[in-house]
C-alpha atoms as a PDB file:
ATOM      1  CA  UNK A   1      20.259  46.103  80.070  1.00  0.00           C
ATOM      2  CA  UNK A   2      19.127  47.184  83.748  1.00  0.00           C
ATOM      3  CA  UNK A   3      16.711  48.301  85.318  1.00  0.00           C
ATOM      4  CA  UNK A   4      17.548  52.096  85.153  1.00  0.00           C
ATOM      5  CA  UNK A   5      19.450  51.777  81.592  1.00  0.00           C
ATOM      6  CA  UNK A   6      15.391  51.013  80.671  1.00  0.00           C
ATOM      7  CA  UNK A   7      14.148  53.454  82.577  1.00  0.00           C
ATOM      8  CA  UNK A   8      16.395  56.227  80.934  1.00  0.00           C
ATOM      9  CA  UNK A   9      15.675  54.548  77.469  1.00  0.00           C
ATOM     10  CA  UNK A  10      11.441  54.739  77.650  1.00  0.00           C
ATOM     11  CA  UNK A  11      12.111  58.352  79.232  1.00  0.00           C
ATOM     12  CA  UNK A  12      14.541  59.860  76.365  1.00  0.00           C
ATOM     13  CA  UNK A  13      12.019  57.891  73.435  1.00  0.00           C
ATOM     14  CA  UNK A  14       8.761  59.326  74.780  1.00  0.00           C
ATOM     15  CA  UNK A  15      10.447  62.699  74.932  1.00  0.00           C
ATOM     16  CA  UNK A  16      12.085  63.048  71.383  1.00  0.00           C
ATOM     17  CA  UNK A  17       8.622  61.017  70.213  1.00  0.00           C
ATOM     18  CA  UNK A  18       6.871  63.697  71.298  1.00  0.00           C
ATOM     19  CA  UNK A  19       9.291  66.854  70.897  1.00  0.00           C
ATOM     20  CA  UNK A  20      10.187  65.145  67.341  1.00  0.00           C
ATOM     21  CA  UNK A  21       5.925  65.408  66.437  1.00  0.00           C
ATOM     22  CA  UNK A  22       6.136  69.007  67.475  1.00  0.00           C
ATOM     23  CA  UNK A  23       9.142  70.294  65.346  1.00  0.00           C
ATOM     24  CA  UNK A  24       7.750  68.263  61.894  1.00  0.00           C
ATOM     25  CA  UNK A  25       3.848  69.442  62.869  1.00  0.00           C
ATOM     26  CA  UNK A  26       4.889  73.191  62.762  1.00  0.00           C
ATOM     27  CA  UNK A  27       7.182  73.098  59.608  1.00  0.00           C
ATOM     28  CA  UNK A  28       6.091  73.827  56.638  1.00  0.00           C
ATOM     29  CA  UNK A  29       5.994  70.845  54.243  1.00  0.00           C
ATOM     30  CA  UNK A  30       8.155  72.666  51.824  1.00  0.00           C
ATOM     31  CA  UNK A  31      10.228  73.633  54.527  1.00  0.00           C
ATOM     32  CA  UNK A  32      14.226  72.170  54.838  1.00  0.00           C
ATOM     33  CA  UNK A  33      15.093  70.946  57.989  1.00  0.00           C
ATOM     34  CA  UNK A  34      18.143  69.818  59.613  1.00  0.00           C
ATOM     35  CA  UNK A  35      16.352  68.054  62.365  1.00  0.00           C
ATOM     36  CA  UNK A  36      19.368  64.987  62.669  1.00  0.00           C
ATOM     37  CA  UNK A  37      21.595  67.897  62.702  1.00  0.00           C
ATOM     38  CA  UNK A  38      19.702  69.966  65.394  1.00  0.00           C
ATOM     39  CA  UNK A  39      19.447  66.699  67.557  1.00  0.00           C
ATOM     40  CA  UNK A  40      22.941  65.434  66.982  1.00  0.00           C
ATOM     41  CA  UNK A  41      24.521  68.661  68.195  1.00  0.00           C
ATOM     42  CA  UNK A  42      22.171  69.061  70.766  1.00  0.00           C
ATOM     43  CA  UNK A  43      22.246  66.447  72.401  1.00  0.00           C
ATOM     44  CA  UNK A  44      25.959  64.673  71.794  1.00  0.00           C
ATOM     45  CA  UNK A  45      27.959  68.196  73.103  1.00  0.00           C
ATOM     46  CA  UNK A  46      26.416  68.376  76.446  1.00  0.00           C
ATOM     47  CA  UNK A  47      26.342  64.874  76.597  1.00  0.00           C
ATOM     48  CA  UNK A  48      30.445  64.959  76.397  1.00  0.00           C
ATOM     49  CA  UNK A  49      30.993  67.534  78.731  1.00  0.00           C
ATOM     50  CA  UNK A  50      28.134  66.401  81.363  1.00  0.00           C
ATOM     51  CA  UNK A  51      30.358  63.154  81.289  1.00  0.00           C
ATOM     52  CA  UNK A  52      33.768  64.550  80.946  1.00  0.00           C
ATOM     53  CA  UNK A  53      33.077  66.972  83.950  1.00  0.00           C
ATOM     54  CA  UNK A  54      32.046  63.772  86.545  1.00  0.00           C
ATOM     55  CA  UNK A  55      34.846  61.848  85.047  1.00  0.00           C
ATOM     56  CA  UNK A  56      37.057  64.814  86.136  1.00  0.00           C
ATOM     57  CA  UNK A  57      38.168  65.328  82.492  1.00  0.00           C
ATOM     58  CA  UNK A  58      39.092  61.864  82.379  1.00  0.00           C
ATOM     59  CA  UNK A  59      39.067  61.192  78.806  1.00  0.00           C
ATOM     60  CA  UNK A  60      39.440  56.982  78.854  1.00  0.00           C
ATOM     61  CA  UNK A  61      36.851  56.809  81.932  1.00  0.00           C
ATOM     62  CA  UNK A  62      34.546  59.128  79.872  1.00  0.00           C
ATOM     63  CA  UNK A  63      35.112  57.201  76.741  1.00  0.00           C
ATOM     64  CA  UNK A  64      34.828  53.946  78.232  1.00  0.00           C
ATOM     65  CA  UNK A  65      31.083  55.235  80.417  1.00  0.00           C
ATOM     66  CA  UNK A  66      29.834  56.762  76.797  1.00  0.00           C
ATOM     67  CA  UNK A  67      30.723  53.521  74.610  1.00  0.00           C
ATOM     68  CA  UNK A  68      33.232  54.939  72.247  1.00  0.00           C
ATOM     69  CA  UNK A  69      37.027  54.808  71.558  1.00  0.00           C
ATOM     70  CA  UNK A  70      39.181  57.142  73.254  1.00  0.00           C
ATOM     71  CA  UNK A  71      40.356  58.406  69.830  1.00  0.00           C
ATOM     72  CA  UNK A  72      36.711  59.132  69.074  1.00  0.00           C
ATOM     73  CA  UNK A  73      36.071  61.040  72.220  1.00  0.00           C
ATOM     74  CA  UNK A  74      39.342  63.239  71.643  1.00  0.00           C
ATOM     75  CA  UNK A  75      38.261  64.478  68.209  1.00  0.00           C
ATOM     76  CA  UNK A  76      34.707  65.138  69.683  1.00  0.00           C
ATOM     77  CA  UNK A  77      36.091  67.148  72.558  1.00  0.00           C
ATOM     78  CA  UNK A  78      38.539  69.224  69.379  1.00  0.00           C
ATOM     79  CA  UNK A  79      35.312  69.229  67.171  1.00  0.00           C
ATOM     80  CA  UNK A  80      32.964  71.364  69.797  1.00  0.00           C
ATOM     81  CA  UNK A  81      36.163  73.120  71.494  1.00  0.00           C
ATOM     82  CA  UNK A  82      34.885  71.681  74.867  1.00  0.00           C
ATOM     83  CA  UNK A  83      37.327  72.457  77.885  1.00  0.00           C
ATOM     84  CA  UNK A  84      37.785  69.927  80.084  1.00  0.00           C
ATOM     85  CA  UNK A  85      38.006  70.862  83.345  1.00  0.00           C
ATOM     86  CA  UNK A  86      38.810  69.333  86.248  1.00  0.00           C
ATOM     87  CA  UNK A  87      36.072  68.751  88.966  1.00  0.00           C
ATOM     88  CA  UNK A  88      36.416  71.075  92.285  1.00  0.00           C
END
């Protein structure tokens, strides 16, 4: 792992250490959450289409920059209806 991969890493654990505290401090203990739910959605659409739109809609390059088959990647992009559009 480099240098920035590291960097990124320590940056997104302090912040869900800290935002994760926040969100189970104010719930009530009797309280359901859907906390993996709220951060899996949250975080994975944006995360496709952030990399979709610099890989031009490129959905191998995309695949291939996030880790995860191609196949994967397609029924993500179905799965949140994201449009991929070509960069202008």
């Amino acid at each position: 792992m480099d240098k920035t991969s590291k960097d990124i890493r320590c940056f997104l654990e302090k912040w869900l250490h800290k935002s994760v505290k926040q969100y189970v401090s104010e719930m009530d203990g009797n309280e359901k959450g859907d906390l993996y739910g709220l951060l899996v959605c949250g975080l994975e659409k944006p995360l496709l289409e952030i990399v979709l739109e610099e890989t031009q809609g490129n959905q191998t390059k995309a695949a291939n920059i996030l880790g995860i088959n191609r196949n994967t990647l397609r029924k993500k992009v179905q799965e949140y209806r994201i449009q991929c559009k070509a960069k202008v």
